[in-house]
N, C-alpha and C. Protein backbone atom coordinates (compact mmCIF):
# COMPACT_ATOMS: atom_id res chain seq x y z
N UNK A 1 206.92 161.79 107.12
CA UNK A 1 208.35 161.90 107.37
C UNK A 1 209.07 162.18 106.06
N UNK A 2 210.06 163.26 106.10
CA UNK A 2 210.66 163.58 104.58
C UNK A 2 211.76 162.65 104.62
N UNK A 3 211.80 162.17 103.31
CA UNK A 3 212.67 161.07 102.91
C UNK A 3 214.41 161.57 103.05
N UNK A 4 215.56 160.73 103.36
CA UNK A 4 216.98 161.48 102.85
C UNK A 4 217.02 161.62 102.10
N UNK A 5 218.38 162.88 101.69
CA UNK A 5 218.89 162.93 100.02
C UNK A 5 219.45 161.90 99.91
N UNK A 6 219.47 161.74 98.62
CA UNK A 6 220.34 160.89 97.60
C UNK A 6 222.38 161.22 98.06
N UNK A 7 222.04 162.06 98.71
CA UNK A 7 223.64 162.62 98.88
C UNK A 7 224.44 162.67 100.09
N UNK A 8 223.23 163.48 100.24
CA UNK A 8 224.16 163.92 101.82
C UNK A 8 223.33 163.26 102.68
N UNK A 9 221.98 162.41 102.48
CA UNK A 9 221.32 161.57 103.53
C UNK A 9 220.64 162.70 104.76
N UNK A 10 220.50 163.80 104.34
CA UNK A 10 219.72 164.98 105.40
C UNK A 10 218.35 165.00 104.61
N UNK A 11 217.20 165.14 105.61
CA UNK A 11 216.27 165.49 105.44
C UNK A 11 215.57 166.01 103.66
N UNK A 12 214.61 165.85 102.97
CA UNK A 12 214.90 166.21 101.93
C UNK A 12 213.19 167.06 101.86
N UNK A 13 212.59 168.14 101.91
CA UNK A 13 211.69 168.82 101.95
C UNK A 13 210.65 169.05 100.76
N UNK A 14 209.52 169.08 100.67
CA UNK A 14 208.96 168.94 99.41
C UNK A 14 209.60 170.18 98.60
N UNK A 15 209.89 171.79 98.83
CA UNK A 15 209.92 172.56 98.31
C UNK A 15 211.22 172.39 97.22
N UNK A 16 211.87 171.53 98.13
CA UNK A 16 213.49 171.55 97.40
C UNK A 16 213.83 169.87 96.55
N UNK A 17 212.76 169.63 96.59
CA UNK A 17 212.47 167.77 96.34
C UNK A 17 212.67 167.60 95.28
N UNK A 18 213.71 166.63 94.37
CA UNK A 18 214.08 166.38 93.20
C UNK A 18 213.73 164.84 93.61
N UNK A 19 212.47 164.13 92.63
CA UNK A 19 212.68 162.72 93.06
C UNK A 19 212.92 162.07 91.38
N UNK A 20 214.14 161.23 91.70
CA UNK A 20 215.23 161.08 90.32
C UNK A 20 216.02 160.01 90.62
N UNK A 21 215.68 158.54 89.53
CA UNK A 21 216.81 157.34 89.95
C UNK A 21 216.53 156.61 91.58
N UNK A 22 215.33 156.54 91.80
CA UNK A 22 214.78 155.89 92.68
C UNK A 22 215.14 156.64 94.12
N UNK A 23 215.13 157.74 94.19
CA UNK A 23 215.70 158.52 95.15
C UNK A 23 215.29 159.89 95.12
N UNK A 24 215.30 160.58 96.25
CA UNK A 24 215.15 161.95 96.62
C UNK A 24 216.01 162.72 96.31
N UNK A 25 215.98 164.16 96.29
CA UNK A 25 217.64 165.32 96.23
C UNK A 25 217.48 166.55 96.56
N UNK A 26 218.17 166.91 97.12
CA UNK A 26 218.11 168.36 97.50
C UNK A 26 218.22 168.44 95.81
N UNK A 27 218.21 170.21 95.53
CA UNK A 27 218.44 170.30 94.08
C UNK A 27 220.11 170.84 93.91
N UNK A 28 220.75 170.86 94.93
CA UNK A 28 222.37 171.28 95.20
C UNK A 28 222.40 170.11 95.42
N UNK A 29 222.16 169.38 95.42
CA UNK A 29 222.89 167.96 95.68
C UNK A 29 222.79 167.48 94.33
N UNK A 30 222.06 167.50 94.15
CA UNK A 30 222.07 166.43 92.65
C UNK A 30 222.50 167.09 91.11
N UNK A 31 223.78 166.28 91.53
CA UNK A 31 225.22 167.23 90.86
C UNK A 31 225.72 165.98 90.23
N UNK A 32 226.64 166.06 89.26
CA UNK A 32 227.60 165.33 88.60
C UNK A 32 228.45 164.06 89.86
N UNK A 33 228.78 163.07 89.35
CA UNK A 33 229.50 162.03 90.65
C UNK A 33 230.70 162.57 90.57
N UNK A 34 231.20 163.39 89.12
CA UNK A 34 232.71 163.54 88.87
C UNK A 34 233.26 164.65 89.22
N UNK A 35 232.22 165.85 88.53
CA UNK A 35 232.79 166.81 88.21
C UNK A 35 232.01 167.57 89.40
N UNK A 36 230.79 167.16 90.05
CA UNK A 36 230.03 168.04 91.02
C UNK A 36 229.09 169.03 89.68
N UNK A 37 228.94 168.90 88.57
CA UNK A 37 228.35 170.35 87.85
C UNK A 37 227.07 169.94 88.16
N UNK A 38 226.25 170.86 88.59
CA UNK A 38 224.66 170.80 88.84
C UNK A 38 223.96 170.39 87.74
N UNK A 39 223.00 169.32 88.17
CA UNK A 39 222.29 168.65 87.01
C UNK A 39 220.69 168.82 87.08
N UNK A 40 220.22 169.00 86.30
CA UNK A 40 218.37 168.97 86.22
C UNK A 40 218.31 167.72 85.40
N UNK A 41 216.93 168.07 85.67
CA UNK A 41 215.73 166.61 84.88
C UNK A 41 216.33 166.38 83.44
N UNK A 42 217.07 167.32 82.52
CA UNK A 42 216.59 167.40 81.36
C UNK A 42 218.15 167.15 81.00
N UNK A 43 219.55 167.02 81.42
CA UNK A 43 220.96 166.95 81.14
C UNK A 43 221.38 165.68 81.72
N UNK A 44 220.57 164.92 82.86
CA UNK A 44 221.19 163.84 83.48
C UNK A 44 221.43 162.99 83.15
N UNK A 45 222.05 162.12 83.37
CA UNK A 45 222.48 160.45 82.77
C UNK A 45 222.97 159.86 83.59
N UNK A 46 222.19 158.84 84.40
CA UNK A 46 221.88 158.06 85.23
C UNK A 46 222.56 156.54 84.62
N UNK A 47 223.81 156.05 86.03
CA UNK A 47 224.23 155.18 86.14
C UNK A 47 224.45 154.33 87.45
N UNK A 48 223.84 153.26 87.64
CA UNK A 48 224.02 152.17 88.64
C UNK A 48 223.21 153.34 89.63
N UNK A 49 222.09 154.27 89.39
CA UNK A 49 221.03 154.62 90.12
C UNK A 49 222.16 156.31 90.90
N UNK A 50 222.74 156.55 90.27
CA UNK A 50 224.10 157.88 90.25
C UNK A 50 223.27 158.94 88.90
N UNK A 51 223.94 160.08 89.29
CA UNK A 51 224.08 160.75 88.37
C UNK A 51 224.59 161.43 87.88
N UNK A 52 225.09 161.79 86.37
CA UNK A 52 226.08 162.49 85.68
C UNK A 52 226.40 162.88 85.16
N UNK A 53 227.59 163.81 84.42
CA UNK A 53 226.98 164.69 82.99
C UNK A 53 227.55 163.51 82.04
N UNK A 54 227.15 164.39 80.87
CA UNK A 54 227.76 163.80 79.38
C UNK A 54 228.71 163.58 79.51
N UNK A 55 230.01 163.84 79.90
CA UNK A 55 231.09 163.83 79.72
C UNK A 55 231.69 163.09 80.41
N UNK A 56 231.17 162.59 81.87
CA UNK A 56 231.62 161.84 82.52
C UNK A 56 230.84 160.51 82.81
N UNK A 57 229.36 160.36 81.97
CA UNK A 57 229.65 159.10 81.88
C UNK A 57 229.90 157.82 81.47
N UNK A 58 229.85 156.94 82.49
CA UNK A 58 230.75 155.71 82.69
C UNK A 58 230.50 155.43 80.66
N UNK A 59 231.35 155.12 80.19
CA UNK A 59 231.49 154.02 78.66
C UNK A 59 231.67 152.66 78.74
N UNK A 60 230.51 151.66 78.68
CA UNK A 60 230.64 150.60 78.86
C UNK A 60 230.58 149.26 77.95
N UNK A 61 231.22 148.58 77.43
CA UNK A 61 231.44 148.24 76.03
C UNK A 61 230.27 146.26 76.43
N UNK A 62 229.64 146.28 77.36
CA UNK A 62 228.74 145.26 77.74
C UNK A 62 227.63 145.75 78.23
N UNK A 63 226.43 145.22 78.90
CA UNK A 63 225.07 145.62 79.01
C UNK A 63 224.51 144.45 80.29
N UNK A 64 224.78 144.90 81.34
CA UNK A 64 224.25 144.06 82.66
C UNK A 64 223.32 144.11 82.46
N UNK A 65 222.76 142.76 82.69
CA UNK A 65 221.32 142.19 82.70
C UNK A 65 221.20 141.76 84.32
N UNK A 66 220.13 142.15 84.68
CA UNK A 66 219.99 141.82 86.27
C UNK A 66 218.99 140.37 86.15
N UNK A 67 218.89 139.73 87.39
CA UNK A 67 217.94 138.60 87.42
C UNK A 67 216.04 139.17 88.18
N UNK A 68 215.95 140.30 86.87
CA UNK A 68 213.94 140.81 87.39
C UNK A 68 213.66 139.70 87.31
N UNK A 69 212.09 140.04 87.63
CA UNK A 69 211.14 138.41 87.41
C UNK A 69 211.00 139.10 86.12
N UNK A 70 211.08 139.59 84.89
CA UNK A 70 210.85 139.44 83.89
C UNK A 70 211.99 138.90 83.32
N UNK A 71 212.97 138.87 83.62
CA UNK A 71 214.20 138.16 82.91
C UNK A 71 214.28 136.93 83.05
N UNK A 72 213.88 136.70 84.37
CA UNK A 72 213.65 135.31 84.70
C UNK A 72 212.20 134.35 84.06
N UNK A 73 211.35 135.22 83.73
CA UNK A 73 210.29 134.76 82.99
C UNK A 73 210.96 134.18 82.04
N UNK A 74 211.75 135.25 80.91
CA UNK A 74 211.88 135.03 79.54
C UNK A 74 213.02 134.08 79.61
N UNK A 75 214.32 133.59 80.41
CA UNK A 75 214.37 132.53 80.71
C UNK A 75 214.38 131.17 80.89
N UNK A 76 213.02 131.28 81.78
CA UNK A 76 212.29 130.07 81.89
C UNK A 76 211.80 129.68 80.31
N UNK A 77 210.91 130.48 79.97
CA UNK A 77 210.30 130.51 79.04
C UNK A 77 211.10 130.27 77.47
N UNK A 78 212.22 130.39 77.45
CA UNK A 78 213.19 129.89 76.50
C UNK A 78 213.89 128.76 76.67
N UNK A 79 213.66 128.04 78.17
CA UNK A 79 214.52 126.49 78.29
C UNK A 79 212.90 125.68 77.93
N UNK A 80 211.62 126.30 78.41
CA UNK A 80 210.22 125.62 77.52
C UNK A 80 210.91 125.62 76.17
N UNK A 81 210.78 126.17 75.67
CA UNK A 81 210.87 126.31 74.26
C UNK A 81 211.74 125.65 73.70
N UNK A 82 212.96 125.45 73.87
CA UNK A 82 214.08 124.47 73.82
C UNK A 82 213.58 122.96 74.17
N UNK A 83 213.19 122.97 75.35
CA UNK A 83 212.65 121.45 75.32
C UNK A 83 212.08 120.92 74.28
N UNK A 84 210.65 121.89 74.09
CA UNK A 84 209.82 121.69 73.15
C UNK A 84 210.16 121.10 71.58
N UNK A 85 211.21 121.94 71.48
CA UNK A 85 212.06 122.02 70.31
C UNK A 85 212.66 120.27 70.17
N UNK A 86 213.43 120.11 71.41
CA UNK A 86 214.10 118.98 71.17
C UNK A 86 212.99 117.73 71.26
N UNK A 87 212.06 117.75 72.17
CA UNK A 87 211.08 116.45 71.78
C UNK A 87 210.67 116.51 70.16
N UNK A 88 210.28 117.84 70.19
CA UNK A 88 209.68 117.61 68.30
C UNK A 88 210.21 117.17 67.99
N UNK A 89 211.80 117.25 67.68
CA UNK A 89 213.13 116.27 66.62
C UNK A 89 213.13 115.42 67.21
N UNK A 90 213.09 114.69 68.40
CA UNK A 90 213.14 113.46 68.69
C UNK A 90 212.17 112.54 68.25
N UNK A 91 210.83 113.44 68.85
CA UNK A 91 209.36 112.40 67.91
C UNK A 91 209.71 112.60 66.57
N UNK A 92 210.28 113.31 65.69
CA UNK A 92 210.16 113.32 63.97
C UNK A 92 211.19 112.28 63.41
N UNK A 93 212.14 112.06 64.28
CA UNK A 93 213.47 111.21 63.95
C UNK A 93 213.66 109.69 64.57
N UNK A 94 212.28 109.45 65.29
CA UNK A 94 212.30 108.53 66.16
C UNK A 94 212.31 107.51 65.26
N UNK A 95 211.42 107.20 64.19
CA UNK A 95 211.14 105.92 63.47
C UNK A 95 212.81 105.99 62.25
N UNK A 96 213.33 106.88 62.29
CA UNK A 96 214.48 106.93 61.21
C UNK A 96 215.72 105.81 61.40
N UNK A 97 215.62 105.37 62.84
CA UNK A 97 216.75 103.85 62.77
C UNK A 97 217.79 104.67 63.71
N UNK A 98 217.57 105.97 64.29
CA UNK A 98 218.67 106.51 64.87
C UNK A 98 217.64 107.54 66.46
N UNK A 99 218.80 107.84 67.28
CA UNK A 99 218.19 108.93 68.06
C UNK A 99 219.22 110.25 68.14
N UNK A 100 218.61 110.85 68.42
CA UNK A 100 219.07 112.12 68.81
C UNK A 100 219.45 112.54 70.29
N UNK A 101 221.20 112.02 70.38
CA UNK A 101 222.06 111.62 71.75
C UNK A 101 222.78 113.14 71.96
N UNK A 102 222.74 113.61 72.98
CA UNK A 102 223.89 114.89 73.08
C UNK A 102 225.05 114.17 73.40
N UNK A 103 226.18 115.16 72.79
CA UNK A 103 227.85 114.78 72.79
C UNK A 103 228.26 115.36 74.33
N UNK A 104 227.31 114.63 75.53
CA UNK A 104 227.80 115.01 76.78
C UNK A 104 229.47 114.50 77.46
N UNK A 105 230.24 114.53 77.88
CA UNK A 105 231.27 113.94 78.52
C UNK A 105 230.67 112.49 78.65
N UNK A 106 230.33 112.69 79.22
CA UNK A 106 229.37 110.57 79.63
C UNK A 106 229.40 110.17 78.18
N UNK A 107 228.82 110.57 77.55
CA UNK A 107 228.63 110.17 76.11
C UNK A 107 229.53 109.80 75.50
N UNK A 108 230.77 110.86 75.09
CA UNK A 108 231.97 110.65 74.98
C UNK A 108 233.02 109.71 75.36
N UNK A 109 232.82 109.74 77.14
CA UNK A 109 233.39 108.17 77.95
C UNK A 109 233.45 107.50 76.94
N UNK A 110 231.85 106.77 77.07
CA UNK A 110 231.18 105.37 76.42
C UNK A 110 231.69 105.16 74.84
N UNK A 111 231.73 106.45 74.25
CA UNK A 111 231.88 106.35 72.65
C UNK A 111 233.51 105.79 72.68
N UNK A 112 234.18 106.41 74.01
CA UNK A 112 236.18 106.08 73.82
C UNK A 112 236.40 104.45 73.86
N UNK A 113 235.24 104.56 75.21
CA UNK A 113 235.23 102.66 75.18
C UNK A 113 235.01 102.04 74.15
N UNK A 114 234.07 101.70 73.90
CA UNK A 114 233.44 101.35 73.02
C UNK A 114 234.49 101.14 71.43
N UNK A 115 235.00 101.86 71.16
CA UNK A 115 236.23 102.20 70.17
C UNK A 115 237.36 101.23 70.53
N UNK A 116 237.76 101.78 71.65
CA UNK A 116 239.19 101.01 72.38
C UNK A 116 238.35 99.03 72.43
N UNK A 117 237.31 98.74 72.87
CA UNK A 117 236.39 97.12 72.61
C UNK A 117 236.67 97.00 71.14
N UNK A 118 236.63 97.70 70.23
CA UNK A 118 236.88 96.85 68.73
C UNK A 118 238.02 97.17 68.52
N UNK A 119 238.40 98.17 68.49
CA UNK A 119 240.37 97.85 68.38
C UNK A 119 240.92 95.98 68.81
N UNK A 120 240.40 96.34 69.63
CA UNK A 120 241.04 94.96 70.65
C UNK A 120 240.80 93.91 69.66
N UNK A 121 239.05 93.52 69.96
CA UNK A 121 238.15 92.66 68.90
C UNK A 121 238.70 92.45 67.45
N UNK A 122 239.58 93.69 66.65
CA UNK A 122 240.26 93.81 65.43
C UNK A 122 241.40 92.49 65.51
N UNK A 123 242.31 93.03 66.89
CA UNK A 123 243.47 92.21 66.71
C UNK A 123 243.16 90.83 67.32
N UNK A 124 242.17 91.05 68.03
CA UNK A 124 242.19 89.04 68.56
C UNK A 124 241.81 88.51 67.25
N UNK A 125 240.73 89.14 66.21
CA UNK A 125 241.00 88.39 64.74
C UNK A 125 241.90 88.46 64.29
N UNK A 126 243.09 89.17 64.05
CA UNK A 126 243.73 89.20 63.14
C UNK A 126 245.01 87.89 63.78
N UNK A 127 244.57 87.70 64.96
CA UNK A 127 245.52 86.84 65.83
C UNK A 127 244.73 85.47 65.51
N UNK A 128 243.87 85.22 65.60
CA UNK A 128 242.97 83.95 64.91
C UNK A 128 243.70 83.53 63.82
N UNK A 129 243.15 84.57 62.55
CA UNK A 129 243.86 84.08 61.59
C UNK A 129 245.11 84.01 61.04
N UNK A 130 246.08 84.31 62.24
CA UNK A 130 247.15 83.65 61.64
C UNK A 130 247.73 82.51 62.52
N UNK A 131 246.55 81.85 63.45
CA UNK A 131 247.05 80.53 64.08
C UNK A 131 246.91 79.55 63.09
N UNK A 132 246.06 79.33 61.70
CA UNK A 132 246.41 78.44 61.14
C UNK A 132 247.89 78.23 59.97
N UNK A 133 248.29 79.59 59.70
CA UNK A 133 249.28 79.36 59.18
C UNK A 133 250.80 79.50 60.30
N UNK A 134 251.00 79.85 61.61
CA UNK A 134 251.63 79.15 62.58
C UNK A 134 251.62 77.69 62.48
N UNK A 135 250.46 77.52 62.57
CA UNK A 135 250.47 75.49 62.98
C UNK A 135 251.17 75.15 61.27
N UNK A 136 250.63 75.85 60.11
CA UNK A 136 250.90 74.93 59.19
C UNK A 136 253.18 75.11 59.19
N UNK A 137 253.23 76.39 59.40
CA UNK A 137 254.57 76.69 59.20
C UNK A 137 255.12 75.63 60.32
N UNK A 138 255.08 75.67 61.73
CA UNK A 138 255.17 74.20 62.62
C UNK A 138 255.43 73.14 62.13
N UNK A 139 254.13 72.66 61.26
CA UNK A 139 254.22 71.13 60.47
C UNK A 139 255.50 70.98 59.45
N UNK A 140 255.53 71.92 58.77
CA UNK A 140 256.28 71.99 57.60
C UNK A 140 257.88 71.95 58.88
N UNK A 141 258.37 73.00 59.22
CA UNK A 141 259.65 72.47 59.93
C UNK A 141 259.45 71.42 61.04
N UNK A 142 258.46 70.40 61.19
CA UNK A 142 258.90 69.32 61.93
C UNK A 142 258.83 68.20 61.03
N UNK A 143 258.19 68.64 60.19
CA UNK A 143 258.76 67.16 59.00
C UNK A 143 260.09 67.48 58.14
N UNK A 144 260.71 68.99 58.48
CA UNK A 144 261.74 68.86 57.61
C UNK A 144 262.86 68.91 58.63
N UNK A 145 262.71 68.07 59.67
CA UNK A 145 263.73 68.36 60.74
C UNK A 145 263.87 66.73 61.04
N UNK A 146 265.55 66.66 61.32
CA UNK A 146 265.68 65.09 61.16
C UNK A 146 265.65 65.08 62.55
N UNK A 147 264.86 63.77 63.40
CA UNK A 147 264.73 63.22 64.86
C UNK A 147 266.05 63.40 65.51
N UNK A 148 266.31 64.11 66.55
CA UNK A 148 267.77 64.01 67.25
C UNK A 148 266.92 63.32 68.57
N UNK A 149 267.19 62.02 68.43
CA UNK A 149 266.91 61.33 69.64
C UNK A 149 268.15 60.47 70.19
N UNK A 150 267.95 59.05 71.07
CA UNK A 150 268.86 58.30 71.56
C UNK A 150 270.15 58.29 70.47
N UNK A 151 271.33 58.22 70.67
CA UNK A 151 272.14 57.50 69.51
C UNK A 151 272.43 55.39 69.67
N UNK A 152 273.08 56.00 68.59
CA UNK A 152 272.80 54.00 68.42
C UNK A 152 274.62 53.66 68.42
N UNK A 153 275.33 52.58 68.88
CA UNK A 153 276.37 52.12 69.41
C UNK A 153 276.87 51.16 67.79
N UNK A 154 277.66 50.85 67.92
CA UNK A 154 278.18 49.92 66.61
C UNK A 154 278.10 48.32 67.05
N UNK A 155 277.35 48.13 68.14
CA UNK A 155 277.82 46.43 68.69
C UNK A 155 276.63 45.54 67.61
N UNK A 156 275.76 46.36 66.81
CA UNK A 156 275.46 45.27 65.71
C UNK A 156 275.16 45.93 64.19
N UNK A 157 275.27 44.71 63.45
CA UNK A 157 275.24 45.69 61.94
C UNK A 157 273.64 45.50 61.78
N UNK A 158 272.99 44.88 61.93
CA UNK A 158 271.44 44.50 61.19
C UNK A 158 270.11 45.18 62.69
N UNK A 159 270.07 45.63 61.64
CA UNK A 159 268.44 46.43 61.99
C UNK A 159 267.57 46.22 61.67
N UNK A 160 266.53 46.41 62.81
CA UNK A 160 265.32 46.40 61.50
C UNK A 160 264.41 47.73 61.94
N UNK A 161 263.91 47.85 61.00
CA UNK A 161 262.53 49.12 60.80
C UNK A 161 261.72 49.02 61.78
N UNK A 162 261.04 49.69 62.80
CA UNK A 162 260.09 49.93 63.51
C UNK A 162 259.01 50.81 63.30
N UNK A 163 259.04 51.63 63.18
CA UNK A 163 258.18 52.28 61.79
C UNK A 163 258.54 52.85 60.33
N UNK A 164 257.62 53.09 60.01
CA UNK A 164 257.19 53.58 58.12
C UNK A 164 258.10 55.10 58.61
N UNK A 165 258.79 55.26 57.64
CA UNK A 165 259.26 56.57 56.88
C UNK A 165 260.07 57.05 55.86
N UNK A 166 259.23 57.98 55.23
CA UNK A 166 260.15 59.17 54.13
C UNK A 166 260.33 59.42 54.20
N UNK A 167 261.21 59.08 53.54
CA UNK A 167 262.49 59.93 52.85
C UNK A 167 262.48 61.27 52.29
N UNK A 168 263.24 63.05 53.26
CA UNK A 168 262.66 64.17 53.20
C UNK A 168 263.87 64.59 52.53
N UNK A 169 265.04 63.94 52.09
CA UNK A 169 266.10 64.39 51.45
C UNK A 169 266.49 63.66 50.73
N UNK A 170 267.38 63.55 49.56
CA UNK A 170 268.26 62.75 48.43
C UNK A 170 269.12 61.88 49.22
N UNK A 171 269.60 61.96 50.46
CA UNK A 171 270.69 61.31 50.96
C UNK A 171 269.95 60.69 52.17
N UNK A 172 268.51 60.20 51.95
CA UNK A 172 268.43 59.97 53.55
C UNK A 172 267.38 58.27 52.88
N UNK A 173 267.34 57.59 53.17
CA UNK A 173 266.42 55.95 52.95
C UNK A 173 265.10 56.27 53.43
N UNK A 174 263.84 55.41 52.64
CA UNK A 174 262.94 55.41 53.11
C UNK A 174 262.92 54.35 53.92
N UNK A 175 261.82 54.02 54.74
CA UNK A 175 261.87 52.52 55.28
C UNK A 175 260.80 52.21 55.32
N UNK A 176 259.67 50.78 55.46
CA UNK A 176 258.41 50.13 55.85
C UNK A 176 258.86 49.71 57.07
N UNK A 177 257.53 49.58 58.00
CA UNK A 177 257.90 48.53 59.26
C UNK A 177 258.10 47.37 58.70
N UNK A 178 259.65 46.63 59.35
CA UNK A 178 259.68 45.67 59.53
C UNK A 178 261.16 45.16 58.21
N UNK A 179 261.55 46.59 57.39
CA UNK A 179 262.50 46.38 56.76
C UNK A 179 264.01 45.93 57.57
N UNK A 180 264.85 45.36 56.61
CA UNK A 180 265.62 44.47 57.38
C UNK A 180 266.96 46.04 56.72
N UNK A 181 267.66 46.76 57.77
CA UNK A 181 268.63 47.32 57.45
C UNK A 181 270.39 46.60 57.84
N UNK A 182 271.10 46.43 57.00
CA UNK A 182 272.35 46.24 56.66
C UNK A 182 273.17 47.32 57.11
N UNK A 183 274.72 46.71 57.48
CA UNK A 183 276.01 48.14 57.67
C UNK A 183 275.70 48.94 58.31
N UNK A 184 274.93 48.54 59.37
CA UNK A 184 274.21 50.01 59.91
C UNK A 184 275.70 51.11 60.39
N UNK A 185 275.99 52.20 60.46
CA UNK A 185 276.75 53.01 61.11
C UNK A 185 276.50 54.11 61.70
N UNK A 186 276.98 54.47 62.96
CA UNK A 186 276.36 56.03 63.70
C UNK A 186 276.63 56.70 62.79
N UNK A 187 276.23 57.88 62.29
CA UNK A 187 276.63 59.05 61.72
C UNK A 187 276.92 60.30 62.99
N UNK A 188 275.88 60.52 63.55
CA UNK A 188 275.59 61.87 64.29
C UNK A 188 274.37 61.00 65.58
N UNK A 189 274.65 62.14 66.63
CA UNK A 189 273.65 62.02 67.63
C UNK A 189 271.88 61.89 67.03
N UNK A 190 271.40 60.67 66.87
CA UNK A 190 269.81 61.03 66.47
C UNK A 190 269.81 59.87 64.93
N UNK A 191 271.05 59.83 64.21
CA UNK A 191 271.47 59.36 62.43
C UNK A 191 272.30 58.80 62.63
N UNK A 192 271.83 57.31 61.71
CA UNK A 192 272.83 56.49 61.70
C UNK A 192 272.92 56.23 59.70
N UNK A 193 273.32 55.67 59.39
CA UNK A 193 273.84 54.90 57.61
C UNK A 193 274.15 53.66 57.14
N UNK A 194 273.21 53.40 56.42
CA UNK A 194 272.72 51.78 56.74
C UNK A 194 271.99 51.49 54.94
N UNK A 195 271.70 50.35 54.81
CA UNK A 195 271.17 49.59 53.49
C UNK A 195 270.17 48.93 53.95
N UNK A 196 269.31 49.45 53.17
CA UNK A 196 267.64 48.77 53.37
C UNK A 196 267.98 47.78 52.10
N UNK A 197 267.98 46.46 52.80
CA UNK A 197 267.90 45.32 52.58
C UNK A 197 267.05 44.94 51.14
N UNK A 198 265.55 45.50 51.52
CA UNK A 198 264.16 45.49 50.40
C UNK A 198 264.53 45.94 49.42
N UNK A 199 265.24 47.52 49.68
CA UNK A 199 265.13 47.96 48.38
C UNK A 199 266.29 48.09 47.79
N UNK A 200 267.67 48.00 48.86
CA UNK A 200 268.85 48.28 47.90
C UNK A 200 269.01 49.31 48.29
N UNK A 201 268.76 50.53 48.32
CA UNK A 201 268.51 51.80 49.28
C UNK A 201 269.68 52.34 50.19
N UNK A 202 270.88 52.83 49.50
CA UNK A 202 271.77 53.35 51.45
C UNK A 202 272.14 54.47 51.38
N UNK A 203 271.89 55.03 52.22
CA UNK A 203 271.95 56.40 53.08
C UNK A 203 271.87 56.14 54.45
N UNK A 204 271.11 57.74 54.88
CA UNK A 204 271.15 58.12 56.45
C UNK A 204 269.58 57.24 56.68
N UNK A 205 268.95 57.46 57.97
CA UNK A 205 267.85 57.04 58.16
C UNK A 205 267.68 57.78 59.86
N UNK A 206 266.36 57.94 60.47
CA UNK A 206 266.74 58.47 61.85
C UNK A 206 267.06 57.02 62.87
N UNK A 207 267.38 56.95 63.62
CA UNK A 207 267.95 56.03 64.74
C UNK A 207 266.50 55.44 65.60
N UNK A 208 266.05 56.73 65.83
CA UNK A 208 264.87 56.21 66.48
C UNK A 208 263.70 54.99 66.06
N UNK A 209 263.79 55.25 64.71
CA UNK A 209 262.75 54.69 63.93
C UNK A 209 263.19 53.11 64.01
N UNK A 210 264.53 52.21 64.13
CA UNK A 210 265.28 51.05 64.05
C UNK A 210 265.60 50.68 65.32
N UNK A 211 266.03 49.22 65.08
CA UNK A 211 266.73 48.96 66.72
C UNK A 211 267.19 47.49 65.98
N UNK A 212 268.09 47.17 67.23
CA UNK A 212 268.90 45.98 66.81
C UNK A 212 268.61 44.40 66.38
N UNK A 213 268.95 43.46 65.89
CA UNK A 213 268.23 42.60 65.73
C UNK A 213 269.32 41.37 65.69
C-alpha cells in the first residue's frame, strides 16, 4: 500500500517518492511551509518534522528537548550521580561534629522556631535577674517608709514600746521593747511625738509600735 504525502495526504508512488522528515512527498509537494518554493534533499531545513527554505526558517533563541528514552536515561543517570555525590560528603563529613542538612522550607520552619525559643529563653533571664534587685529596691522603700497604721487618741500621755525600732530619720526616736514613752502626742494618721523615757530621746515614733499604759 503506498504511503500519503506529507501534504496533500494522496497516495504517494515510488516513482515520485521523496521520503524526508519522517514522511513521504510527492516531489511538488515538498515545497517551502511559507513561501511554497520547491525544495530537494540538498536546500531543506526541517522544522517540528515541516519543511523550509533558508529564509523562512523558524529563528529560535531556545532548544526543545523532548522526553526520548535517551534523555530520560541521562536524567536518571544524573539524579544517580547526585545522590552518589551527596552520600560521599555526608560519609566524609560525618565524624566532623556536623551534618550536611538541606535549607528545605521544613528546615527553615524549625530553624524560625527554634530562634523565636531563645529569644524568649534571653528575656525570661534577663527577667530573673532583675528580681533580685526589685526585691532589694522593695526593702529599701519599706524601711524608708513610716507605718501609716491605726491613729492614737490623746486620752493618755504614757506609753510604752511594743517593739524594737530605728530610728530612719533625725527627727524620728528609736525605741527597745518595753521603753516607757512620755507627752505622747498625735502628729499624723500612723505618728505620734513623744519622749523615750530611757534615753531622753523626743521626736516622732510610729503609733503602731506603742500603746497605752
Amino acid at each position: 500500500m503506498n504511503p500519503p504525502c506529507g501534504r496533500c495526504n494522496k497516495p504517494v508512488y515510488p516513482t515520485e517518492k521523496i521520503n524526508c522528515l519522517d514522511k513521504y512527498w510527492h516531489k511538488g509537494c515538498f515545497s517551502c511551509e511559507v513561501c511554497k518554493m520547491a525544495l530537494s534533499m540538498n536546500n531543506y531545513k526541517g522544522f517540528e518534522k515541516k519543511p523550509y527554505c533558508s529564509m523562512h526558517y523558524p529563528k529560535t533563541s531556545f532548544t526543545i528537548v523532548t522526553d526520548t528514552p535517551e534523555n530520560l536515561r541521562l536524567k536518571q543517570q544524573s539524579m544517580l550521580n547526585s545522590q552518589a555525590l551527596y552520600k560521599e560528603d555526608f560519609e566524609r563529613n560525618k565524624g566532623k561534629g556536623f551534618s550536611v542538612v538541606a535549607d528545605t522550607p521544613e528546615m527553615q520552619r524549625v530553624k524560625k522556631t527554634q530562634d523565636q525559643i531563645s529569644h524568649v529563653r534571653r528575656l525570661q533571664g534577663a527577667s530573673e535577674t532583675l528580681k533580685p534587685l526589685n526585691l532589694h529596691l522593695s526593702a529599701v522603700t519599706t524601711q524608708n517608709s513610716r507605718p501609716s497604721l491605726r491613729p492614737l487618741t490623746a486620752t493618755s500621755k504614757r506609753y510604752q514600746a511594743m517593739y524594737s525600732y530605728v530610728a530612719a530619720e533625725a527627727d524620728e526616736v528609736s525605741l527597745q521593747e518595753g521603753d516607757l514613752i512620755l507627752d505622747v502626742e498625735p502628729i499624723d494618721e500612723g505618728w505620734v511625738f513623744g519622749c523615750n523615757q530611757r534615753t531622753g530621746q523626743r521626736g516622732m515614733l510610729p503609733a503602731n509600735y506603742v500603746r497605752p499604759v
